[in-house]
PDB file of N, CA and C in Angstrom:
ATOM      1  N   UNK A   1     111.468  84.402 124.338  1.00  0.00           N
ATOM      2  CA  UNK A   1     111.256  85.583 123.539  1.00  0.00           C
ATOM      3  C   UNK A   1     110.759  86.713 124.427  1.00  0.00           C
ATOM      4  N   UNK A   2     111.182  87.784 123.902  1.00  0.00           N
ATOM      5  CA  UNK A   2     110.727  88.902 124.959  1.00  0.00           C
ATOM      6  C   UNK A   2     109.933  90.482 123.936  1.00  0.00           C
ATOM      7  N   UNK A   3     108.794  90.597 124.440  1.00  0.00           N
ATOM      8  CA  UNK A   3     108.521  92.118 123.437  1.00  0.00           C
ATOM      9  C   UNK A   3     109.229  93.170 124.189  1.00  0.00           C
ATOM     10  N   UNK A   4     109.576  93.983 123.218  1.00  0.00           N
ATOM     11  CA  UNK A   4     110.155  95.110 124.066  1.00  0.00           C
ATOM     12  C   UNK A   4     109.458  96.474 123.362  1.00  0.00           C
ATOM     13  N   UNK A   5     108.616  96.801 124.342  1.00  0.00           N
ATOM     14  CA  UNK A   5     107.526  98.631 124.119  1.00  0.00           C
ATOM     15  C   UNK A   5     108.511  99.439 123.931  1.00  0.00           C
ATOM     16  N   UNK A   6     108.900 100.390 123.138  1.00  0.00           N
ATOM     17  CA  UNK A   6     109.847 101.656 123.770  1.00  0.00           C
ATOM     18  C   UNK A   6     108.979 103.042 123.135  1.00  0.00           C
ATOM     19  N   UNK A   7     108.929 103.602 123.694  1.00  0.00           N
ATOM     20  CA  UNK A   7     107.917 104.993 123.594  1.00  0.00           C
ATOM     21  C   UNK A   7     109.126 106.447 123.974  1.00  0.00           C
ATOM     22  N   UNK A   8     109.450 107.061 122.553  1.00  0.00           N
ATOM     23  CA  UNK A   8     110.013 107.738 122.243  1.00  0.00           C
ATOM     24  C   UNK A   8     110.164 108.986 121.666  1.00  0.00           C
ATOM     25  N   UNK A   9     110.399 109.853 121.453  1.00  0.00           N
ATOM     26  CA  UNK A   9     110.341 111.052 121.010  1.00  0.00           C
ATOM     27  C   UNK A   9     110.373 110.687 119.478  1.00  0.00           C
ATOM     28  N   UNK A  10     109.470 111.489 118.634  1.00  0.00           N
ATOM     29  CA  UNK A  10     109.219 111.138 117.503  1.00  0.00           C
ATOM     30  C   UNK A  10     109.875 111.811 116.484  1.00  0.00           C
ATOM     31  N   UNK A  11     111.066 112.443 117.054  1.00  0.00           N
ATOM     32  CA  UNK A  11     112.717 112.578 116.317  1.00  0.00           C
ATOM     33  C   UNK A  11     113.596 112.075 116.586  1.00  0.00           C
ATOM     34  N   UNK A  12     113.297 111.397 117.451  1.00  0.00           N
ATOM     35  CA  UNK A  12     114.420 110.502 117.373  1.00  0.00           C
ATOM     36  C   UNK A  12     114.288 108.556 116.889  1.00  0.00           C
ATOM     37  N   UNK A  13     112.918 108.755 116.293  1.00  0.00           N
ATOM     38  CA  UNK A  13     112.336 107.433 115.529  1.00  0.00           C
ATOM     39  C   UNK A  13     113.567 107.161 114.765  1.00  0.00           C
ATOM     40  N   UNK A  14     113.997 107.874 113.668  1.00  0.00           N
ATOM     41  CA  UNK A  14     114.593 107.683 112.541  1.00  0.00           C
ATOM     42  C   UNK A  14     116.230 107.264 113.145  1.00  0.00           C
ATOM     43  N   UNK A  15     116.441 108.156 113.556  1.00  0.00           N
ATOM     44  CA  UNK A  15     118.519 107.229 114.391  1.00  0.00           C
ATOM     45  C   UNK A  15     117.971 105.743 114.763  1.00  0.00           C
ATOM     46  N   UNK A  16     116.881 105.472 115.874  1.00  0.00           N
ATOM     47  CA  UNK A  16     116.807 104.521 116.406  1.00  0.00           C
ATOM     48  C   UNK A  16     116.731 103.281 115.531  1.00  0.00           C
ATOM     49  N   UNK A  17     115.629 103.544 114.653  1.00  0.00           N
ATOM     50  CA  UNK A  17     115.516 102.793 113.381  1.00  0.00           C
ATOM     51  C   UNK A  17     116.746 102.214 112.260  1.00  0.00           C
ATOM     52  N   UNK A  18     117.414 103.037 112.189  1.00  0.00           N
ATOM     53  CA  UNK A  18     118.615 102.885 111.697  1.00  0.00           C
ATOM     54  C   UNK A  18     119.631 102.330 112.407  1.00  0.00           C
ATOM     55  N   UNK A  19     119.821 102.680 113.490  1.00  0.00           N
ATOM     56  CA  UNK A  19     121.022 101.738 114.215  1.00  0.00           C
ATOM     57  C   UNK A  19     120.224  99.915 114.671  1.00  0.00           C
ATOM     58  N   UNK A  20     118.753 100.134 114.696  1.00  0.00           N
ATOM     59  CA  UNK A  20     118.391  98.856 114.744  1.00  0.00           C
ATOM     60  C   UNK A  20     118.554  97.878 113.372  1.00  0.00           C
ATOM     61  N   UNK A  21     118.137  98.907 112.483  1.00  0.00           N
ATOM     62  CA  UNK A  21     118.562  98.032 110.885  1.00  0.00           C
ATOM     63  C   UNK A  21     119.764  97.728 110.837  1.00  0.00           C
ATOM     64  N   UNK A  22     120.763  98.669 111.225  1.00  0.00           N
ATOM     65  CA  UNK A  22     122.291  98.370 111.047  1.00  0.00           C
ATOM     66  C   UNK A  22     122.502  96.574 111.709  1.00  0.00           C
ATOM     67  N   UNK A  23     122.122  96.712 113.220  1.00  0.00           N
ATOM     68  CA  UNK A  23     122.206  95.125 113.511  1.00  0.00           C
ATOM     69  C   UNK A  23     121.334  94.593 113.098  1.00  0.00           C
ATOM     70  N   UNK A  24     120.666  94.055 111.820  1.00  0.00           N
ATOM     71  CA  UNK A  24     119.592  93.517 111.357  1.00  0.00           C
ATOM     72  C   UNK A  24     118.878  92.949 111.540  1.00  0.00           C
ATOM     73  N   UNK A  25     118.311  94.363 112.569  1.00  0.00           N
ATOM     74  CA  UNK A  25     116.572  94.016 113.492  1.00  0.00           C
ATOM     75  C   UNK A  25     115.638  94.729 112.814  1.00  0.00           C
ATOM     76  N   UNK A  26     115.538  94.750 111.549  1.00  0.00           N
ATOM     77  CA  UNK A  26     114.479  95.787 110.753  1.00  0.00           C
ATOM     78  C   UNK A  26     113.427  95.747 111.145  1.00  0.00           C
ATOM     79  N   UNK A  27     112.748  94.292 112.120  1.00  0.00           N
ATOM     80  CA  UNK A  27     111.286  93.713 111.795  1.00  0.00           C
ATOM     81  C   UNK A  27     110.953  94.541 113.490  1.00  0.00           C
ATOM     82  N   UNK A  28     109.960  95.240 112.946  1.00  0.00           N
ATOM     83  CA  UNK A  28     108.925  96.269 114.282  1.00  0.00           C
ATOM     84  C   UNK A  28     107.927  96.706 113.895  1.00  0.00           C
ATOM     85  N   UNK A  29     107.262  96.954 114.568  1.00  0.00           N
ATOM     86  CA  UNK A  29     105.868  97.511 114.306  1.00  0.00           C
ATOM     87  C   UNK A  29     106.347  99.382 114.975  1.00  0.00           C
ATOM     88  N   UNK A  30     105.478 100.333 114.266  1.00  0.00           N
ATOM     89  CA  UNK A  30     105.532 102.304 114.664  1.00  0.00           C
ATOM     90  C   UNK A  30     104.406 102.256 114.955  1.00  0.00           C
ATOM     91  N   UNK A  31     104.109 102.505 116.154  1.00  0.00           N
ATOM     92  CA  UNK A  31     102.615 103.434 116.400  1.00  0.00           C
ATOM     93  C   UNK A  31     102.750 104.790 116.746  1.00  0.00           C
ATOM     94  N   UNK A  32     102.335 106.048 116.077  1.00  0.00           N
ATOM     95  CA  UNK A  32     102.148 106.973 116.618  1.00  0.00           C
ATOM     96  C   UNK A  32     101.008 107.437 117.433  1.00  0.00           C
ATOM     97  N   UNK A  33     101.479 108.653 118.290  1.00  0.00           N
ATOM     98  CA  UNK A  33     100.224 108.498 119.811  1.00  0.00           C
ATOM     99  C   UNK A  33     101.044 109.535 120.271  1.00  0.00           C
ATOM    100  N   UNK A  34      99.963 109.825 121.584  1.00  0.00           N
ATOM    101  CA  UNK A  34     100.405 111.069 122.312  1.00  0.00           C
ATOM    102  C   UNK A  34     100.454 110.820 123.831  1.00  0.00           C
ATOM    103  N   UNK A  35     100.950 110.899 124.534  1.00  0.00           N
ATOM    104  CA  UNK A  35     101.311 110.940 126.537  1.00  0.00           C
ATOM    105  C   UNK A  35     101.659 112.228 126.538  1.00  0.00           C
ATOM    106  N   UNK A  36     102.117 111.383 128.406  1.00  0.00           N
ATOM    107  CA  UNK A  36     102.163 112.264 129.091  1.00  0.00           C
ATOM    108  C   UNK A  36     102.788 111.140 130.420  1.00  0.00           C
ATOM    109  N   UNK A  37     103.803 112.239 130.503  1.00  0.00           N
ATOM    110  CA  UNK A  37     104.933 111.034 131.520  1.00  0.00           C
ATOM    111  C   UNK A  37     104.333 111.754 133.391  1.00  0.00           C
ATOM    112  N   UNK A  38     104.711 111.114 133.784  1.00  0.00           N
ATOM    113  CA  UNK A  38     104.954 111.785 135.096  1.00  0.00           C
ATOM    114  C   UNK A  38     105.881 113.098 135.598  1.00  0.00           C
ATOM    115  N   UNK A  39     106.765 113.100 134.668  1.00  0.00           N
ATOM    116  CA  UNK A  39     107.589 114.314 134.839  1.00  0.00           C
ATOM    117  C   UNK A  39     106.277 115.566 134.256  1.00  0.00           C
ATOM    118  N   UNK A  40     105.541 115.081 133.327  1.00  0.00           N
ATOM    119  CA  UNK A  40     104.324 116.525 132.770  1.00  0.00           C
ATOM    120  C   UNK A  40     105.483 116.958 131.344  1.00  0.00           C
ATOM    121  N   UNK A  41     106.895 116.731 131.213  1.00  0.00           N
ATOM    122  CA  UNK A  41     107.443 117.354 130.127  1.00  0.00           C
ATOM    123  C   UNK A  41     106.663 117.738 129.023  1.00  0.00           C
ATOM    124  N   UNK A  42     106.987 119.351 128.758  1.00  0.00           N
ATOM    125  CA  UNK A  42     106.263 119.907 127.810  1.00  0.00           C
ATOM    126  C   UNK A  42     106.770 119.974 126.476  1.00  0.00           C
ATOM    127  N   UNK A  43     105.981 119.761 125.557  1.00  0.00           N
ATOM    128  CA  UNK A  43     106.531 119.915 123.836  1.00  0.00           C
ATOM    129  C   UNK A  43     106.503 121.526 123.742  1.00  0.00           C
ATOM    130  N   UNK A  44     107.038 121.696 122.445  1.00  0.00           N
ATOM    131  CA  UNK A  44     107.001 122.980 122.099  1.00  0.00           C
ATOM    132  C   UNK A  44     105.793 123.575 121.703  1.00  0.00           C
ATOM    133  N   UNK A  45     105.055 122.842 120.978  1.00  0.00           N
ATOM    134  CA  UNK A  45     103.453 123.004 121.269  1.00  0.00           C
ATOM    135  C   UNK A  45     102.979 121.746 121.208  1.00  0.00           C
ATOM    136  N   UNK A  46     102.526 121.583 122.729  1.00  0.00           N
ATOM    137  CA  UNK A  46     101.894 120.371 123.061  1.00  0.00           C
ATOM    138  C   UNK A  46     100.197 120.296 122.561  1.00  0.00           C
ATOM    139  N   UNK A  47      99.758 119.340 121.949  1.00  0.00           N
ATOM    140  CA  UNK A  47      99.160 118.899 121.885  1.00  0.00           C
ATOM    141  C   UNK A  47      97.648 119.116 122.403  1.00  0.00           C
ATOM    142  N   UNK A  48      96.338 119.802 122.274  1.00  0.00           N
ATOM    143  CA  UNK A  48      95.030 119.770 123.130  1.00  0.00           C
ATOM    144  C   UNK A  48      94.390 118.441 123.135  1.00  0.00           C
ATOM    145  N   UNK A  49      93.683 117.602 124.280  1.00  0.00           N
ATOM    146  CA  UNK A  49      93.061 116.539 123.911  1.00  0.00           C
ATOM    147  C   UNK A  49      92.013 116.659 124.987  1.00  0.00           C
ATOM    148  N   UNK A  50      90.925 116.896 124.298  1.00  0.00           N
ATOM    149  CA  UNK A  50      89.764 117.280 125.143  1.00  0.00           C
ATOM    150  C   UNK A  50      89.103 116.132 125.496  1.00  0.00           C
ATOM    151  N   UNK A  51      88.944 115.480 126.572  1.00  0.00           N
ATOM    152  CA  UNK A  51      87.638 114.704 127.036  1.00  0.00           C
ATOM    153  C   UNK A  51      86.408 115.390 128.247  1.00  0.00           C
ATOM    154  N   UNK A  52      85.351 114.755 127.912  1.00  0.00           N
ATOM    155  CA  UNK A  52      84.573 114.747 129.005  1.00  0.00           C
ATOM    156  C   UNK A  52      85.052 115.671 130.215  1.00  0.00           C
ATOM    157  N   UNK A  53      85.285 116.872 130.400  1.00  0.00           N
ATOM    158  CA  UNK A  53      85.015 117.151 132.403  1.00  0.00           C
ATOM    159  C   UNK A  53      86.481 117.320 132.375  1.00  0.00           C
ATOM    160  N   UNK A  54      87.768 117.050 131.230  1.00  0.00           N
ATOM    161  CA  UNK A  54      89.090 116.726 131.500  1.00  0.00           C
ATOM    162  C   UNK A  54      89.698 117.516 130.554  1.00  0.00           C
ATOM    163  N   UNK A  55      90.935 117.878 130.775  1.00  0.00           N
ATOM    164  CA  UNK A  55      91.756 118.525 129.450  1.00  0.00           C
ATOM    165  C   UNK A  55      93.287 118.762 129.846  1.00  0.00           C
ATOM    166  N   UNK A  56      93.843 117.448 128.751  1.00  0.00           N
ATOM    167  CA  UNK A  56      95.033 117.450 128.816  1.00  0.00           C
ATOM    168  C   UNK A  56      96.097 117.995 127.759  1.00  0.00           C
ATOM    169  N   UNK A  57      97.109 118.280 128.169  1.00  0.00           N
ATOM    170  CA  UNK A  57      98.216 118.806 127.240  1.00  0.00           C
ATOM    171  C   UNK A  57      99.316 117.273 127.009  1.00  0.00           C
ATOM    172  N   UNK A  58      99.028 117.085 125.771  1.00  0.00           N
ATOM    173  CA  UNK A  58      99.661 115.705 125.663  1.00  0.00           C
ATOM    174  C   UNK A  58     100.883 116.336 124.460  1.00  0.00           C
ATOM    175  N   UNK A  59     101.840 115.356 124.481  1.00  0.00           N
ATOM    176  CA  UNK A  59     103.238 115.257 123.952  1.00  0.00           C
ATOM    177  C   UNK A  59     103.206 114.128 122.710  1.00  0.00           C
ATOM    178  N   UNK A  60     103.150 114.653 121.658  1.00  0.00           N
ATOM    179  CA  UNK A  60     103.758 113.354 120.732  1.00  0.00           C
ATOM    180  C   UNK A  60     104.533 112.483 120.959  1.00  0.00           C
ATOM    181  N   UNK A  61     103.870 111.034 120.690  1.00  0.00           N
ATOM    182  CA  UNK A  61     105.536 110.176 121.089  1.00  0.00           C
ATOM    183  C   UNK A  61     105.393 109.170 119.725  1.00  0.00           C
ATOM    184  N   UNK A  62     106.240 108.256 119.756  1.00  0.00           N
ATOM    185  CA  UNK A  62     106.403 106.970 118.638  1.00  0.00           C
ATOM    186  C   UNK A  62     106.439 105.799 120.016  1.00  0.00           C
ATOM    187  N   UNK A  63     105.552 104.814 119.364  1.00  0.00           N
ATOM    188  CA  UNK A  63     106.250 103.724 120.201  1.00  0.00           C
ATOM    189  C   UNK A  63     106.645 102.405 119.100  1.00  0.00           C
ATOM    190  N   UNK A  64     107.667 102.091 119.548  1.00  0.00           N
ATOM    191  CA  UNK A  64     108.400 101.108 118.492  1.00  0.00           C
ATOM    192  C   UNK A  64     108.190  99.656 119.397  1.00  0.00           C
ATOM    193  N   UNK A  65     107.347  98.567 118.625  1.00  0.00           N
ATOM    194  CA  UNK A  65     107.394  97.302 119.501  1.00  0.00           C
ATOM    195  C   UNK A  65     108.143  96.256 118.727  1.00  0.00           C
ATOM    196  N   UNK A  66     109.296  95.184 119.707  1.00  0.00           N
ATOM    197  CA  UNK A  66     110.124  94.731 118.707  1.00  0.00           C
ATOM    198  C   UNK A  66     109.773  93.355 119.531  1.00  0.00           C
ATOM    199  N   UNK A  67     110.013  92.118 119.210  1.00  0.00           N
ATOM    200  CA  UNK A  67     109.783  91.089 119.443  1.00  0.00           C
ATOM    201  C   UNK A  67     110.989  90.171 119.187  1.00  0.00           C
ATOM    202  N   UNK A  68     112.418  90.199 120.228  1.00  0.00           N
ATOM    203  CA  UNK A  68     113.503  89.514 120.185  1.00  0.00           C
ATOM    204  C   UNK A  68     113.504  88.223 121.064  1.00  0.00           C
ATOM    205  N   UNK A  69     114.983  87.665 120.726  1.00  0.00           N
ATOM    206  CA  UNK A  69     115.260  86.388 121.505  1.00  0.00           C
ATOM    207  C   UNK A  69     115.475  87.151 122.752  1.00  0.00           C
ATOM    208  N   UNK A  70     115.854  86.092 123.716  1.00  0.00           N
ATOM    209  CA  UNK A  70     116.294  86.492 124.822  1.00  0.00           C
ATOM    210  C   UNK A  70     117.503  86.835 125.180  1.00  0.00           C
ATOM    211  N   UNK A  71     118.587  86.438 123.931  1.00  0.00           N
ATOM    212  CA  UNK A  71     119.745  86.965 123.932  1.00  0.00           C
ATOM    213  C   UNK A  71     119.861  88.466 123.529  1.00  0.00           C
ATOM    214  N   UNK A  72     119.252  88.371 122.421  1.00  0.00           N
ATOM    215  CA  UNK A  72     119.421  90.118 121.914  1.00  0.00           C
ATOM    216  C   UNK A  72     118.888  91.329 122.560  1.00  0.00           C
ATOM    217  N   UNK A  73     117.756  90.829 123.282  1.00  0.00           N
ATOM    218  CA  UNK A  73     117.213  91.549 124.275  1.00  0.00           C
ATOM    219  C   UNK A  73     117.767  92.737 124.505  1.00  0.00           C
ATOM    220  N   UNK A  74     118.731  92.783 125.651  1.00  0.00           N
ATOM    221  CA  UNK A  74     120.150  94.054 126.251  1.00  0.00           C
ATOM    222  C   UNK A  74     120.417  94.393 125.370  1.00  0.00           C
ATOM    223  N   UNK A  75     121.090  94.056 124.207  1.00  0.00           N
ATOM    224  CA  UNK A  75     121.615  94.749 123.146  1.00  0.00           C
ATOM    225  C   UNK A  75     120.891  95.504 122.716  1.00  0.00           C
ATOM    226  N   UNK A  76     119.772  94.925 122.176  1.00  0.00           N
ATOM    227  CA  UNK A  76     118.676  96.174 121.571  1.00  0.00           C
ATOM    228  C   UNK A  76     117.992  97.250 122.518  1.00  0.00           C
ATOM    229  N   UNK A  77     117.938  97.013 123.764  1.00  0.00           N
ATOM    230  CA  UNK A  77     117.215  98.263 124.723  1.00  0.00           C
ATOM    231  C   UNK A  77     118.689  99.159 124.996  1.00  0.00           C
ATOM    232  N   UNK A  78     120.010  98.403 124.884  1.00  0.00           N
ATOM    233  CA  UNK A  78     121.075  99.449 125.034  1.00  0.00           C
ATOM    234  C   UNK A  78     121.209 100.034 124.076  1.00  0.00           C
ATOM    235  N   UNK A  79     120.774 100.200 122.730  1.00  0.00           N
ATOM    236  CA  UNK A  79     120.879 100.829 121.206  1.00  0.00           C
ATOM    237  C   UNK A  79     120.056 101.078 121.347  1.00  0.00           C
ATOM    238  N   UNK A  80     118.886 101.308 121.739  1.00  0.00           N
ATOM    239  CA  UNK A  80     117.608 102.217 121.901  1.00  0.00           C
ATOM    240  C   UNK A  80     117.782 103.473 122.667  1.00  0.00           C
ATOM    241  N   UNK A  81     118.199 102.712 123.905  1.00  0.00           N
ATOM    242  CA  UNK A  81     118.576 103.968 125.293  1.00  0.00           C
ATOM    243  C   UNK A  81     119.342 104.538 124.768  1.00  0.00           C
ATOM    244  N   UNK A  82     120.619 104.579 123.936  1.00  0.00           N
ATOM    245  CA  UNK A  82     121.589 104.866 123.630  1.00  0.00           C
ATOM    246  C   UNK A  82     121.044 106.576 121.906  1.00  0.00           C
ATOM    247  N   UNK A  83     120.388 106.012 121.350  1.00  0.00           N
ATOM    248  CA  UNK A  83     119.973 106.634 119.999  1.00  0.00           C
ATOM    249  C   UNK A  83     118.636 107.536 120.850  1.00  0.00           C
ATOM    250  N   UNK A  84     117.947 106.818 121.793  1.00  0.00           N
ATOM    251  CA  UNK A  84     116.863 107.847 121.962  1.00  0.00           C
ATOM    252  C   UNK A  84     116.998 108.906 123.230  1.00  0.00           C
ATOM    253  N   UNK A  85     118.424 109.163 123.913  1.00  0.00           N
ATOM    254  CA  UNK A  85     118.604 109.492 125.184  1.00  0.00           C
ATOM    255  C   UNK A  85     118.996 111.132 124.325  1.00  0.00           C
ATOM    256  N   UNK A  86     118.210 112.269 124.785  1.00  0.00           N
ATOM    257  CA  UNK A  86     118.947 113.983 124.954  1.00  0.00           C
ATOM    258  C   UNK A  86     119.209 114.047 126.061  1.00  0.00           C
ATOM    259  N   UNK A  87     118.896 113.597 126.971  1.00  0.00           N
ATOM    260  CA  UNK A  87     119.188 113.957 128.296  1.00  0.00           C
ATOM    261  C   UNK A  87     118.369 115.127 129.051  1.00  0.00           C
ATOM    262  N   UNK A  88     116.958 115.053 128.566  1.00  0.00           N
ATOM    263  CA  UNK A  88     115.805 116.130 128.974  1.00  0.00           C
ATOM    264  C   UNK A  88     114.686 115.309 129.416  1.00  0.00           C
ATOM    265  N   UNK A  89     113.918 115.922 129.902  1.00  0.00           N
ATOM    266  CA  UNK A  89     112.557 115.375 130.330  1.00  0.00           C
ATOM    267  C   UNK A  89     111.809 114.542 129.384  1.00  0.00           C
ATOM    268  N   UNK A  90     111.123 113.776 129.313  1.00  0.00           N
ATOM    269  CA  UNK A  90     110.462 112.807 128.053  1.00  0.00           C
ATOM    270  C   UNK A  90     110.818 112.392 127.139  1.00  0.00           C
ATOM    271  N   UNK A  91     112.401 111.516 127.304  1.00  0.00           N
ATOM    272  CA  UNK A  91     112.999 110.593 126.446  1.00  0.00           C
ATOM    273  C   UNK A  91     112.171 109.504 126.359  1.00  0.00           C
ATOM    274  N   UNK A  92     111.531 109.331 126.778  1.00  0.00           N
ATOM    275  CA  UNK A  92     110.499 107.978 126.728  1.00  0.00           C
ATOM    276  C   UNK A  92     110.981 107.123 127.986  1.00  0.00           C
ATOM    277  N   UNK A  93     110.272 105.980 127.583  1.00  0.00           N
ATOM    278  CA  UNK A  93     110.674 104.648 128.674  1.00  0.00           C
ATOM    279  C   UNK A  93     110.457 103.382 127.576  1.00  0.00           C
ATOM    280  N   UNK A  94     110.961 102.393 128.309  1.00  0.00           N
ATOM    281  CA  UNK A  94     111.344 101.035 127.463  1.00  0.00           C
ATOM    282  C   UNK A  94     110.776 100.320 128.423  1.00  0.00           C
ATOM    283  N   UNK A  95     109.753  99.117 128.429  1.00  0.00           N
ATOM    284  CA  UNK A  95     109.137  98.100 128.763  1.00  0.00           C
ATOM    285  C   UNK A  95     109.639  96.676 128.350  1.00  0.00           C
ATOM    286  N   UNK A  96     110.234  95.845 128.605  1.00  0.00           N
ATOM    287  CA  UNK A  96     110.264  94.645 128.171  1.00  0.00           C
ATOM    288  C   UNK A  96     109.718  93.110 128.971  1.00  0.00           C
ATOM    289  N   UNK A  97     108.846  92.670 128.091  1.00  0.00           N
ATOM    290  CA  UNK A  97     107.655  91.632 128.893  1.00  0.00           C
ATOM    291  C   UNK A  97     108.722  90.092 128.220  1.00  0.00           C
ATOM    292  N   UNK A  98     107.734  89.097 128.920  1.00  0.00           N
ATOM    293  CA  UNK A  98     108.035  88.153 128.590  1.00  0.00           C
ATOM    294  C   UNK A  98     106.871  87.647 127.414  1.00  0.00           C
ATOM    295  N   UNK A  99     107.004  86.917 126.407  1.00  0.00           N
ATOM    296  CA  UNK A  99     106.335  86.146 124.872  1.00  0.00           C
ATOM    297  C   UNK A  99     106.456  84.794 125.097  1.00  0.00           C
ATOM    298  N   UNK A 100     104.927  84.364 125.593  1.00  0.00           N
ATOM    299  CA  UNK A 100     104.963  82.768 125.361  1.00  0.00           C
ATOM    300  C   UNK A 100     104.867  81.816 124.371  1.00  0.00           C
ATOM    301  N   UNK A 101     103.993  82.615 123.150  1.00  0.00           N
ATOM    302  CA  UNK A 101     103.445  82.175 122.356  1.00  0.00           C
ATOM    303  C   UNK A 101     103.392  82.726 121.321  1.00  0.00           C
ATOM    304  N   UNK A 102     103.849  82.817 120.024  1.00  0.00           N
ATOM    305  CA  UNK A 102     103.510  83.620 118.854  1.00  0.00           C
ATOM    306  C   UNK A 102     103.382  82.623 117.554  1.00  0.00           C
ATOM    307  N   UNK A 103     101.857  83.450 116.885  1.00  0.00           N
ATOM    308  CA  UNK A 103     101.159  82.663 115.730  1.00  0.00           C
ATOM    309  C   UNK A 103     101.224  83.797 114.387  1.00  0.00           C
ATOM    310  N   UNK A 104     101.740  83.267 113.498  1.00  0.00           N
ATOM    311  CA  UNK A 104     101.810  84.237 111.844  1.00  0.00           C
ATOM    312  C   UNK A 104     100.445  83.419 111.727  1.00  0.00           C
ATOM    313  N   UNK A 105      99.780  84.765 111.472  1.00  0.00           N
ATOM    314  CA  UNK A 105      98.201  84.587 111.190  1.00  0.00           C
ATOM    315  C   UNK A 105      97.887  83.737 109.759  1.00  0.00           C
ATOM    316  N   UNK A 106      98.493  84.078 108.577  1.00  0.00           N
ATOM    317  CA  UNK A 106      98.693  83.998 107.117  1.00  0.00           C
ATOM    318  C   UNK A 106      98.751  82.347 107.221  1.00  0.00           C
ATOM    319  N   UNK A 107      99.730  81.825 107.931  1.00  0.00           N
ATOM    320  CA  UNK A 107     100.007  80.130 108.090  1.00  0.00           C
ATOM    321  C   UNK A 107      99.617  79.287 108.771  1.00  0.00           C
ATOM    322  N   UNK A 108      99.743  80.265 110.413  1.00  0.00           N
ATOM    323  CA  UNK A 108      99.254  79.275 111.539  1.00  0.00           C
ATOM    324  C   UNK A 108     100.217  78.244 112.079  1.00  0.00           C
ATOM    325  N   UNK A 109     101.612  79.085 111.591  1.00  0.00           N
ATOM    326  CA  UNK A 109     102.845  78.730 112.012  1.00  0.00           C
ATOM    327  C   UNK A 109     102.878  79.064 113.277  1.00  0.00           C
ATOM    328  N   UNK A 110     103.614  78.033 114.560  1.00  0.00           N
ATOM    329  CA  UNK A 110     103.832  79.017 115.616  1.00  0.00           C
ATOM    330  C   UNK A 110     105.690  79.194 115.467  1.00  0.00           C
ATOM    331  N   UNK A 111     106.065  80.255 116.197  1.00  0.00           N
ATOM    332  CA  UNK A 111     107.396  80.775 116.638  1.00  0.00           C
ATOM    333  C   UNK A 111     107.500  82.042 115.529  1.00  0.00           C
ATOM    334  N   UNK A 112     108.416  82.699 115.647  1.00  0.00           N
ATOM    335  CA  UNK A 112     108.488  83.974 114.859  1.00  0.00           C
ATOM    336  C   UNK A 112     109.258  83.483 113.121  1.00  0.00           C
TER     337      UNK A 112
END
């Protein structure tokens, strides 16, 4: 099993979402949140986030975490890349780890 992070522009949540339902991967978790890539790409009005001594201009993003086999894997980061790509600075990035172990809290079932 593999999780796969993808941290995305938070207009383009809704295509991505949908072409993932279409192959009936509905099951993800949305966190919304704010970065800041290495490129610095700027929003149209970015964001103030004041800390301590620091002050950054942060970018809205979505991050969508999905938890596939190891087959579906490619498929789903190529329908991600594919729905979340404009071809500008801060399309996001996609992470995919390896899952040794997963427990449904409710049962205490293990596997998904």
């Amino acid at each position: 099993m593999q999780l796969i992070r993808a941290i995305v522009r938070p207009e383009c949540e809704a295509k991505i979402v949908d072409e993932l339902d279409g192959m009936g991967l509905g099951a993800m978790t949305k966190i919304s949140g704010f970065g800041q890539g290495r490129q610095k790409a700027k929003a149209e009005a970015p964001v103030e986030w004041d800390m301590p001594l620091t002050k950054y201009d942060v970018v809205p993003k979505t991050m969508l975490m999905i938890v596939a086999d190891d087959d579906d894997t490619q498929m789903i980061v190529s329908t991600i890349m594919k729905a979340a790509r404009t071809g500008g600075e801060g399309d996001g990035k996609i992470f995919v780890t390896s899952i040794n172990e997963v427990y449904t809290v409710r049962t205490g079932a293990a596997g998904i």
